[in-house]
N, C-alpha and C. Protein backbone atom coordinates (compact mmCIF):
# COMPACT_ATOMS: atom_id res chain seq x y z
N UNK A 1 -10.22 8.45 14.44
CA UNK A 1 -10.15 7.05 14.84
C UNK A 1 -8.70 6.64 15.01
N UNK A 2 -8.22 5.91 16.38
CA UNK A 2 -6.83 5.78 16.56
C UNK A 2 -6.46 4.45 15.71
N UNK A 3 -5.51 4.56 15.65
CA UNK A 3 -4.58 2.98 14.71
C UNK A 3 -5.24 1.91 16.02
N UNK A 4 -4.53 0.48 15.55
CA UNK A 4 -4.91 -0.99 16.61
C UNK A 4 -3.11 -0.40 16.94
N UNK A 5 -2.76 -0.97 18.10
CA UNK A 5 -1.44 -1.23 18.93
C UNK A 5 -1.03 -2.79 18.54
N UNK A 6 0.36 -2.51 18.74
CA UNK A 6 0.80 -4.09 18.53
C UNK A 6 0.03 -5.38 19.33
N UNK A 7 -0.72 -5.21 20.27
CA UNK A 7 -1.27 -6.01 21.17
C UNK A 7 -2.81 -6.41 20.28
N UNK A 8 -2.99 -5.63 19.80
CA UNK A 8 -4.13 -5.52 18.39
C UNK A 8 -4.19 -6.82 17.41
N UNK A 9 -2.81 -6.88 17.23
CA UNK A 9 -2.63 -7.95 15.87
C UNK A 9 -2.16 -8.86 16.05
N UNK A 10 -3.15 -9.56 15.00
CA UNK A 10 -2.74 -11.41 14.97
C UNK A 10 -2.20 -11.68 13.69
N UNK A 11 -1.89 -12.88 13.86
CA UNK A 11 -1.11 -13.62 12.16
C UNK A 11 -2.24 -14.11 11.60
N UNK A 12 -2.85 -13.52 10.39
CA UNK A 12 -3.41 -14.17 9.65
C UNK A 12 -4.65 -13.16 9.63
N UNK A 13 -5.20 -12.25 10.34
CA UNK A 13 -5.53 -11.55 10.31
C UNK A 13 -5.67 -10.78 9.15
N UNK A 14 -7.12 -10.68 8.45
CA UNK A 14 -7.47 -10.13 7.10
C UNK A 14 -7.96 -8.93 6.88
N UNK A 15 -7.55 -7.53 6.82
CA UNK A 15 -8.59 -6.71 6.80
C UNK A 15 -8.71 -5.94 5.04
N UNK A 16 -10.17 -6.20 4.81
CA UNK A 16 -10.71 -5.67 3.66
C UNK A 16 -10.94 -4.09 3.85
N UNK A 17 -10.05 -2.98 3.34
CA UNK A 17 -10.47 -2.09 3.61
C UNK A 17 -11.96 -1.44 2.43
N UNK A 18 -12.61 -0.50 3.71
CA UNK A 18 -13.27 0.06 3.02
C UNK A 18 -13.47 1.01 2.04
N UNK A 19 -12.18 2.02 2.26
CA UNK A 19 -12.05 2.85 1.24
C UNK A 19 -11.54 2.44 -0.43
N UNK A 20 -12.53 2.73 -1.30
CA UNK A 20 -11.46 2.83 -2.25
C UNK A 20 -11.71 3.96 -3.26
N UNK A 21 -10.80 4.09 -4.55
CA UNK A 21 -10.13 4.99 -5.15
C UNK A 21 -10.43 4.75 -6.43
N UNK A 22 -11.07 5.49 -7.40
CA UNK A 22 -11.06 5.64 -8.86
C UNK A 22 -9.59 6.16 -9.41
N UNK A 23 -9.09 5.66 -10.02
CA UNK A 23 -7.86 6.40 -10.33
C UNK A 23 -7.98 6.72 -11.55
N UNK A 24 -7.66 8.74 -11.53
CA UNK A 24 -7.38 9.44 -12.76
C UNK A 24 -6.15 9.40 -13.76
N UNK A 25 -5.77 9.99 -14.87
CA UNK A 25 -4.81 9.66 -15.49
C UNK A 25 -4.55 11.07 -15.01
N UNK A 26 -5.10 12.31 -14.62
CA UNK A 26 -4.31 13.30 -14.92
C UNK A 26 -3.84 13.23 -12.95
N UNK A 27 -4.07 12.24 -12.04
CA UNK A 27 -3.57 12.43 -11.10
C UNK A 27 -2.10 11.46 -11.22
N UNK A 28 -2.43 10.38 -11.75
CA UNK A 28 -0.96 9.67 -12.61
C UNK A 28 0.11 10.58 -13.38
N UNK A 29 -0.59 11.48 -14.01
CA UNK A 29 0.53 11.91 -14.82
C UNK A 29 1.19 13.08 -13.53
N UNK A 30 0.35 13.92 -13.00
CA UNK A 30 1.11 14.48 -11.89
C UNK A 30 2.14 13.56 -10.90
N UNK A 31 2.07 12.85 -10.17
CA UNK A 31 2.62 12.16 -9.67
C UNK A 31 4.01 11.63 -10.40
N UNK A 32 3.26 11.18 -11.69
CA UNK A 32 5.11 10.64 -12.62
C UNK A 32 5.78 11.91 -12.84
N UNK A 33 4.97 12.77 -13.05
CA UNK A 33 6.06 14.23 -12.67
C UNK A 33 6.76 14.99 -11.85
N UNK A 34 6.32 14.92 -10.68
CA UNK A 34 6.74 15.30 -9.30
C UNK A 34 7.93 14.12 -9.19
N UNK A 35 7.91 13.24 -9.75
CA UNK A 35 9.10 11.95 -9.23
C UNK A 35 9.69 11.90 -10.66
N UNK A 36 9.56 13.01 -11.59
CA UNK A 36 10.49 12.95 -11.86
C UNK A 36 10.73 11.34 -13.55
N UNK A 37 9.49 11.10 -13.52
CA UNK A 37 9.28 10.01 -13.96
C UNK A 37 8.80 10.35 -15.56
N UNK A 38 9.39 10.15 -16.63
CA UNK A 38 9.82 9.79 -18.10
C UNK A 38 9.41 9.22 -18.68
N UNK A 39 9.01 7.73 -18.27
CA UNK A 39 8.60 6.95 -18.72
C UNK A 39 7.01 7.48 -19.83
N UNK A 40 7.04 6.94 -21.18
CA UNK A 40 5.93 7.75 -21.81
C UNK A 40 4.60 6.47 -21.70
N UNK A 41 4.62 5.29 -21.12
CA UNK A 41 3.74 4.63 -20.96
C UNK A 41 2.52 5.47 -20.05
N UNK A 42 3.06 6.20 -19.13
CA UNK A 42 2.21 6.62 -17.97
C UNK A 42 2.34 8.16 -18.37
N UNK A 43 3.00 8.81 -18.90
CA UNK A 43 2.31 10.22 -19.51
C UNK A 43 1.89 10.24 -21.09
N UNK A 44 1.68 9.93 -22.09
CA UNK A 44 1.92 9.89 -23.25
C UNK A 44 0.84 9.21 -23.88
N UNK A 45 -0.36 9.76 -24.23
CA UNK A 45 -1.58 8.43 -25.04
C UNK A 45 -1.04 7.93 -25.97
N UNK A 46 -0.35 8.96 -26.93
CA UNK A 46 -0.52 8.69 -28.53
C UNK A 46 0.93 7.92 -28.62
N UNK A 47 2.27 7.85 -27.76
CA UNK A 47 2.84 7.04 -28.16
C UNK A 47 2.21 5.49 -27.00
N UNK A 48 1.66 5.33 -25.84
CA UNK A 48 1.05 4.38 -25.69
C UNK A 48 0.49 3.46 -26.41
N UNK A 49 -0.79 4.71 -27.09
CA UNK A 49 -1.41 3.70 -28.36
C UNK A 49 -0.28 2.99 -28.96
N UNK A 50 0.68 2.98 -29.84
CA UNK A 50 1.19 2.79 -30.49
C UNK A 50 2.58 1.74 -30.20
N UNK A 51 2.84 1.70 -28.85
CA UNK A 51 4.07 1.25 -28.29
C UNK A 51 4.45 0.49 -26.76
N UNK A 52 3.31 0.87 -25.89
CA UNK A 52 3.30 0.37 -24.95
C UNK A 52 2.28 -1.41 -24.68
N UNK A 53 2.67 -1.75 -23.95
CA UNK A 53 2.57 -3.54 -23.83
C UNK A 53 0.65 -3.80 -23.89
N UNK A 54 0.11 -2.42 -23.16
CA UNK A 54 -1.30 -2.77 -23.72
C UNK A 54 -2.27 -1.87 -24.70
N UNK A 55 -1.03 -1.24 -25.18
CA UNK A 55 -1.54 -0.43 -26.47
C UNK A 55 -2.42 0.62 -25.70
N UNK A 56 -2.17 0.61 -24.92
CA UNK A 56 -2.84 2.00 -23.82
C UNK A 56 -2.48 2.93 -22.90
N UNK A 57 -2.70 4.11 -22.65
CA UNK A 57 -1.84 4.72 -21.21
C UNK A 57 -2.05 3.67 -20.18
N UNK A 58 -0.83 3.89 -19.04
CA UNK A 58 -1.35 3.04 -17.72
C UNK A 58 -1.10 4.27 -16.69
N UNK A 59 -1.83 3.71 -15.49
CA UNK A 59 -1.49 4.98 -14.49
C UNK A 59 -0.30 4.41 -13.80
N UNK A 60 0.69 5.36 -12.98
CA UNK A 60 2.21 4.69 -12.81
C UNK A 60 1.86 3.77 -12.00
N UNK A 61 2.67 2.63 -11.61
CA UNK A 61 1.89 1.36 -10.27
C UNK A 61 2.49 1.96 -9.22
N UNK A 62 3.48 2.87 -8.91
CA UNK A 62 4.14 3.18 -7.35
C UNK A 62 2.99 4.06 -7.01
N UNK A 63 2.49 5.09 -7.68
CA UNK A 63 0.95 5.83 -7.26
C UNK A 63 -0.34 5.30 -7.09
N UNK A 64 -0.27 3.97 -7.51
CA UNK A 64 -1.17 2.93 -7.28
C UNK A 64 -0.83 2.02 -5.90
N UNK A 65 0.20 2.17 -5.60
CA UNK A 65 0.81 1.25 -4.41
C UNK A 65 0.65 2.16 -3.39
N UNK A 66 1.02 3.44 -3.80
CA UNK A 66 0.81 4.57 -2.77
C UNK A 66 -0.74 4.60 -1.52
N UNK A 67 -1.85 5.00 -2.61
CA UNK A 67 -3.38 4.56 -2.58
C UNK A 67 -3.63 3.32 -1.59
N UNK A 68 -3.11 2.24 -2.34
CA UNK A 68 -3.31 1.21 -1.85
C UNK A 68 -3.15 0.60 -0.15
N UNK A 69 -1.60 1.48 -0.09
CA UNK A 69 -0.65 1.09 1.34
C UNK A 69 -1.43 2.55 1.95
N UNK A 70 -2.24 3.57 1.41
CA UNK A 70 -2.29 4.63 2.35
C UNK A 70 -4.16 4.44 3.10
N UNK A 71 -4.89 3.89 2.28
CA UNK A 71 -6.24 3.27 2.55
C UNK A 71 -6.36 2.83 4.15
N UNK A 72 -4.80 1.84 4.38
CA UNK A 72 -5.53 0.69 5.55
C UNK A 72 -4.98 1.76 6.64
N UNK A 73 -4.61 3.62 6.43
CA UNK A 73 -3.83 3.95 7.75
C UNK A 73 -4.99 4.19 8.94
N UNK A 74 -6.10 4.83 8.35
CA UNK A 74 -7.13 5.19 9.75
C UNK A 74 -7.95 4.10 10.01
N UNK A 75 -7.50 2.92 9.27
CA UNK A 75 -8.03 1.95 10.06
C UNK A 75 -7.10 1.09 10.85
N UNK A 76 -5.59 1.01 10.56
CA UNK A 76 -4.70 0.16 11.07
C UNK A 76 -3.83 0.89 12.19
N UNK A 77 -3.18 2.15 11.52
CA UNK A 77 -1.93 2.25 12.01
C UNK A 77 -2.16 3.74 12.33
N UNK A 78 -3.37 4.28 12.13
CA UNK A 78 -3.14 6.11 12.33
C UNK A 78 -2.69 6.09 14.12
N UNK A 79 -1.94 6.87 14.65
CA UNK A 79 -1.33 7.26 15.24
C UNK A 79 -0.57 6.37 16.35
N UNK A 80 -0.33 4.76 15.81
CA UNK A 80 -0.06 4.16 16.71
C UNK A 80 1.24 3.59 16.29
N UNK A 81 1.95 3.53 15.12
CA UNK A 81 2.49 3.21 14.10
C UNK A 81 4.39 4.44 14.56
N UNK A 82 5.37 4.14 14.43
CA UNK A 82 6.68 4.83 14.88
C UNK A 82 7.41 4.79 13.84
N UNK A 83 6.58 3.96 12.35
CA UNK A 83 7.05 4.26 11.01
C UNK A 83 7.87 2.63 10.53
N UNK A 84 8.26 3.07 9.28
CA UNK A 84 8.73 1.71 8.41
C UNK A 84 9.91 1.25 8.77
N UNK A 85 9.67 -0.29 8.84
CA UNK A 85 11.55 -0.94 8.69
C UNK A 85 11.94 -1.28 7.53
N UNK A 86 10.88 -1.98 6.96
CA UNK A 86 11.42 -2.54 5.66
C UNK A 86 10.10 -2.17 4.72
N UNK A 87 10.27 -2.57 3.15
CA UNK A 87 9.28 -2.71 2.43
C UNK A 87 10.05 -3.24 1.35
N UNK A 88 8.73 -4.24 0.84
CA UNK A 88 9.76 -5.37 -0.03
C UNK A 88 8.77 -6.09 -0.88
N UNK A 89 9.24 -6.95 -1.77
CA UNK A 89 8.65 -7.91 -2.82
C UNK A 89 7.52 -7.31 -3.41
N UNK A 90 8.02 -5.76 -3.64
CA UNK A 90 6.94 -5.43 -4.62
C UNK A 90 6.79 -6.19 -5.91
N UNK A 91 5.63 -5.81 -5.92
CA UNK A 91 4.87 -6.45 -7.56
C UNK A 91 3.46 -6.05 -7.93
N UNK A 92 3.66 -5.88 -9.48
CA UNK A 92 2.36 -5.10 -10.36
C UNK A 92 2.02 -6.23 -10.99
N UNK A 93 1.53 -7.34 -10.59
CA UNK A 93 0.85 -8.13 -11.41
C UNK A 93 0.43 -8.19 -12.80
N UNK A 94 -0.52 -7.25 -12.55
CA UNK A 94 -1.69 -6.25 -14.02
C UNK A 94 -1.72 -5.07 -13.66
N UNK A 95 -1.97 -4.45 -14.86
CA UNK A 95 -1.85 -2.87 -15.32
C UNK A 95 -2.82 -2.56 -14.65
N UNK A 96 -2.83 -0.95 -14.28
CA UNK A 96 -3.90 -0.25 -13.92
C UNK A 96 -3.90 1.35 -14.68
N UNK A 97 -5.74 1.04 -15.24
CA UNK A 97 -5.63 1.87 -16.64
C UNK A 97 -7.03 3.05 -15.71
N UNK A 98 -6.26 4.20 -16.40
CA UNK A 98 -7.40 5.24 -15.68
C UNK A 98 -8.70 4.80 -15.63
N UNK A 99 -9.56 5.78 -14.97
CA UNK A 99 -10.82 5.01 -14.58
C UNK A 99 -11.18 3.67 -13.71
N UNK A 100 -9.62 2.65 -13.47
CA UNK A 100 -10.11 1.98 -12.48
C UNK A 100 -10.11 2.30 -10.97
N UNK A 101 -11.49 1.17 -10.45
CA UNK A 101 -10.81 1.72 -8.95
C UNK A 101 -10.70 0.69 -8.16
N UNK A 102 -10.01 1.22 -6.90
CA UNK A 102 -8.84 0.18 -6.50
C UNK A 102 -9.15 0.64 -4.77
N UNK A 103 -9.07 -1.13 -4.64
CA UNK A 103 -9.26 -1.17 -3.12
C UNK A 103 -8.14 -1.88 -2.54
N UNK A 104 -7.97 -1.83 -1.30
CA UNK A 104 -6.86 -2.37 -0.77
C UNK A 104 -7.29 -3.55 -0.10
N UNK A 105 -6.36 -4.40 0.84
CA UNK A 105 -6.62 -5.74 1.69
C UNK A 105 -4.96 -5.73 2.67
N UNK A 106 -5.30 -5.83 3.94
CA UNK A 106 -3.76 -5.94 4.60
C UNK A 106 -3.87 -7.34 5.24
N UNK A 107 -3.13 -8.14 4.89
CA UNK A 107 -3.32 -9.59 5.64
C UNK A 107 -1.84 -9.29 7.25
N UNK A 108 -2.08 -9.73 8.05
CA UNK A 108 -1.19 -9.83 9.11
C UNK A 108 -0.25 -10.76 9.10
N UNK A 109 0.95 -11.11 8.73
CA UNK A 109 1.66 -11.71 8.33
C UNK A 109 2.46 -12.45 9.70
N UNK A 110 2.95 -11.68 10.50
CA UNK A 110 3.71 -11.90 11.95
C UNK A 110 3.75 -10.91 13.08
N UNK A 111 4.14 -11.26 14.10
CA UNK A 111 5.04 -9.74 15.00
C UNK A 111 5.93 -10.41 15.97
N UNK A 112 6.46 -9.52 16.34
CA UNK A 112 7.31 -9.46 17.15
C UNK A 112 7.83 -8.75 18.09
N UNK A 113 7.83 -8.78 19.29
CA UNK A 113 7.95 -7.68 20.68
C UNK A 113 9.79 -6.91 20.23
N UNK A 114 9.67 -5.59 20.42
CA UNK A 114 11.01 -5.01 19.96
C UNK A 114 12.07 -5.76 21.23
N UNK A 115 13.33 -6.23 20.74
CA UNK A 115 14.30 -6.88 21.34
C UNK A 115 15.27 -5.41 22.29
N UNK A 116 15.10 -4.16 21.71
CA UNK A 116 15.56 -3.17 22.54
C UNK A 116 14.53 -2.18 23.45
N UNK A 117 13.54 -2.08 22.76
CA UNK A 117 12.58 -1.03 23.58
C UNK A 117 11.41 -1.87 23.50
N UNK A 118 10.83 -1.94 25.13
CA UNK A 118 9.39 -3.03 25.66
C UNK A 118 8.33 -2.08 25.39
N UNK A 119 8.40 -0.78 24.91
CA UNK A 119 7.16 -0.38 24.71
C UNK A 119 6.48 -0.24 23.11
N UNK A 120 7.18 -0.80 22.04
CA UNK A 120 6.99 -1.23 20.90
C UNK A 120 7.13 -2.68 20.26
N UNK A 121 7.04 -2.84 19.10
CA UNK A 121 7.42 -4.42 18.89
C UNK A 121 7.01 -3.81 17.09
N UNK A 122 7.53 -4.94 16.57
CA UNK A 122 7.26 -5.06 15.02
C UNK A 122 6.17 -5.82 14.27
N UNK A 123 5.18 -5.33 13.93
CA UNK A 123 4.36 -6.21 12.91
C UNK A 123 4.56 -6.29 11.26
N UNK A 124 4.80 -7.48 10.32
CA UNK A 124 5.24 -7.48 9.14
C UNK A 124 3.27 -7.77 8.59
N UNK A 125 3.10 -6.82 7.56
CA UNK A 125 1.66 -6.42 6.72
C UNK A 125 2.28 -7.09 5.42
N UNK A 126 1.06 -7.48 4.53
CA UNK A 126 1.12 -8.05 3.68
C UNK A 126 -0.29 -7.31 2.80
N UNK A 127 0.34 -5.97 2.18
CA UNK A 127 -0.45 -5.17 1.54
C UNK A 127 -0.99 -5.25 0.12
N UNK A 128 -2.19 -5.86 -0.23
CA UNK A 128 -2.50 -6.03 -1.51
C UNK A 128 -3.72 -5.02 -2.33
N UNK A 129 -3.48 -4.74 -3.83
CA UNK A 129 -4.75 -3.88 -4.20
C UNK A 129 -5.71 -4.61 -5.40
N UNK A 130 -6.37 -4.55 -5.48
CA UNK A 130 -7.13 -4.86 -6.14
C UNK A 130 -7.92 -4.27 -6.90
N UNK A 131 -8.23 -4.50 -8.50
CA UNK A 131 -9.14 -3.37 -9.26
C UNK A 131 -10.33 -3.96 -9.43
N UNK A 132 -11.35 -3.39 -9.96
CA UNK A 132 -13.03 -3.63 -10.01
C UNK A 132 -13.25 -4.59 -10.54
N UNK A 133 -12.41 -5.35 -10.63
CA UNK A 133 -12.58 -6.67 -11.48
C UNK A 133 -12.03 -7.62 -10.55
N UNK A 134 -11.32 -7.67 -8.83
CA UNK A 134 -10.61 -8.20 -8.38
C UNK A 134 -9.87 -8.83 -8.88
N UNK A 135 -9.34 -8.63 -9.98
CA UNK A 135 -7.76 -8.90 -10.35
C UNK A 135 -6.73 -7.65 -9.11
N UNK A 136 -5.72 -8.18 -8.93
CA UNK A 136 -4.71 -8.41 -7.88
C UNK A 136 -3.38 -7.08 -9.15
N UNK A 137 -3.50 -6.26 -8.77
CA UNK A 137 -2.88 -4.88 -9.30
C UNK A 137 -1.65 -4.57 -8.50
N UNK A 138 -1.42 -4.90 -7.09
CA UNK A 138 -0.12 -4.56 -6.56
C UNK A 138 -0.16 -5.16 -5.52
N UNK A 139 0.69 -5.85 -4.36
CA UNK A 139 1.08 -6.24 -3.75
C UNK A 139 2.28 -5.60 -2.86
N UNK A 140 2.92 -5.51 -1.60
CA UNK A 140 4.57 -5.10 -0.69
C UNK A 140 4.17 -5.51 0.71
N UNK A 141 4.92 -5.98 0.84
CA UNK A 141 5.49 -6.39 2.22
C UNK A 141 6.04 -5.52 3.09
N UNK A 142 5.68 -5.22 3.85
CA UNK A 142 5.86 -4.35 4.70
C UNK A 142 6.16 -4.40 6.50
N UNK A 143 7.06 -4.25 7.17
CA UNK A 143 7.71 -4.28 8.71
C UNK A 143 7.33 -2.97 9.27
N UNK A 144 6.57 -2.93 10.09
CA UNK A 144 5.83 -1.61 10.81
C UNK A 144 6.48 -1.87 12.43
N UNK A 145 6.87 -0.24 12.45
CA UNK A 145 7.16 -0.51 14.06
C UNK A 145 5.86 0.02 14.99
N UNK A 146 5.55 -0.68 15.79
CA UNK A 146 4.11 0.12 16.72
C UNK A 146 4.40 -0.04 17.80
N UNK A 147 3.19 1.06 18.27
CA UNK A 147 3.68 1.33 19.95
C UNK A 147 2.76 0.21 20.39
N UNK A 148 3.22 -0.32 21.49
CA UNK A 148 2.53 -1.41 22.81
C UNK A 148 0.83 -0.22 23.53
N UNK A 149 -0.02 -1.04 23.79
CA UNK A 149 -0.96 -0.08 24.41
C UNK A 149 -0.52 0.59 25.80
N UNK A 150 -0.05 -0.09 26.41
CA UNK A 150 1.11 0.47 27.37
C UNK A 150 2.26 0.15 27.82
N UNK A 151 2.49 2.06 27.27
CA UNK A 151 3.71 2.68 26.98
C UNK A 151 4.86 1.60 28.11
N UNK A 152 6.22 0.99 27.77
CA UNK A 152 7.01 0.97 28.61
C UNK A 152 6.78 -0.27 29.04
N UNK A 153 5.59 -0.91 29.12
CA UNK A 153 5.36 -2.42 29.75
C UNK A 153 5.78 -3.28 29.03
N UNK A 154 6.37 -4.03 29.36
CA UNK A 154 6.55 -5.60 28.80
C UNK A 154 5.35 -6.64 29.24
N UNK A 155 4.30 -7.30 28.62
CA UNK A 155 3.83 -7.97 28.83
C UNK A 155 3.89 -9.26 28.92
C-alpha cells in the first residue's frame, strides 16, 4: 500500500491508526541496550521495585515513541515520504509498563509547498500514542518532506 502525497493532506486531519503493539519488557530491555542505555528503571526489576517513581520496571519511552511514529508509515507515508526535517516537543506523559499495548493517532497539523523544489512540499504530523486505557503515553512533532503526486509540477 503506497503512502498519501502531499496533495493528500489536510490540517486537521485525524488518523486513528489501526495497528497496535503489546509491548514486552524483554523487547525494552533489548532496545535500552543496543542504545546503549543504563538507566536501571527500564532494565532492572529488583532495583525498580525498590527505587524507581512507580515502584516498577517501565519499558524505555523512545522505544515506545519508536512503535508509535512507525505504525502510521503504511498508512501515511510508505514510499511517498523524502524523510525528516525536524522532530520536536517530545513528551512521556505516563509510564508505559510491559504488557501494555499501544496504539498510535497522527493529527495533520499544516503544509507547505517546498520554496526550492515544486515537486515536494512539507507536511508538520502531530504524532500521539496511547495505552489500553487511552491515557496519552507519548506525543512529537514532526516536519515530513513528501513528494507532490506529480513529480516536478507546481500546482
Amino acid at each position: 500500500m503506497a503512502g498519501l502525497y502531499f496533495e493528500d493532506f489536510e490540517s486537521g486531519q485525524v488518523f486513528r491508526h489501526e495497528v497496535t503493539r503489546t509491548v514486552m519488557l524483554a523487547d525494552s530491555i533489548q532496545y535500552s541496550c543496543m542504545c546503549m542505555e543504563t538507566e536501571p528503571t527500564y532494565l532492572d526489576e529488583d532495583w525498580a521495585s525498590k527505587h524507581a517513581r512507580h515502584k516498577r520496571i517501565e519499558i524505555h519511552p523512545m522505544y515506545a515513541l519508536s512503535i508509535i511514529m512507525g505504525v502510521q508509515v503504511t498508512e501515511l507515508t510508505l514510499g511517498t515520504t523524502l524523510g525528516n526535517l525536524t522532530m520536536g516537543d517530545v513528551m512521556f506523559p505516563n509510564p508505559i509498563f510491559p504488557g501494555d499495548t499501544l496504539r498510535g493517532q497522527t493529527t495533520i497539523l499544516g503544509k507547505r509547498e517546498s520554496k526550492t523544489r515544486p515537486d515536494r512540499g512539507v507536511v508538520e504530523f502531530l504524532h500521539e500514542g496511547f495505552n489500553q486505557n487511552d491515557e496519552m503515553v507519548a506525543r512529537c512533532l514532526r516536519k515530513g518532506m513528501m513528494f507532490r503526486k506529480k513529480l516536478g509540477a507546481v500546482e
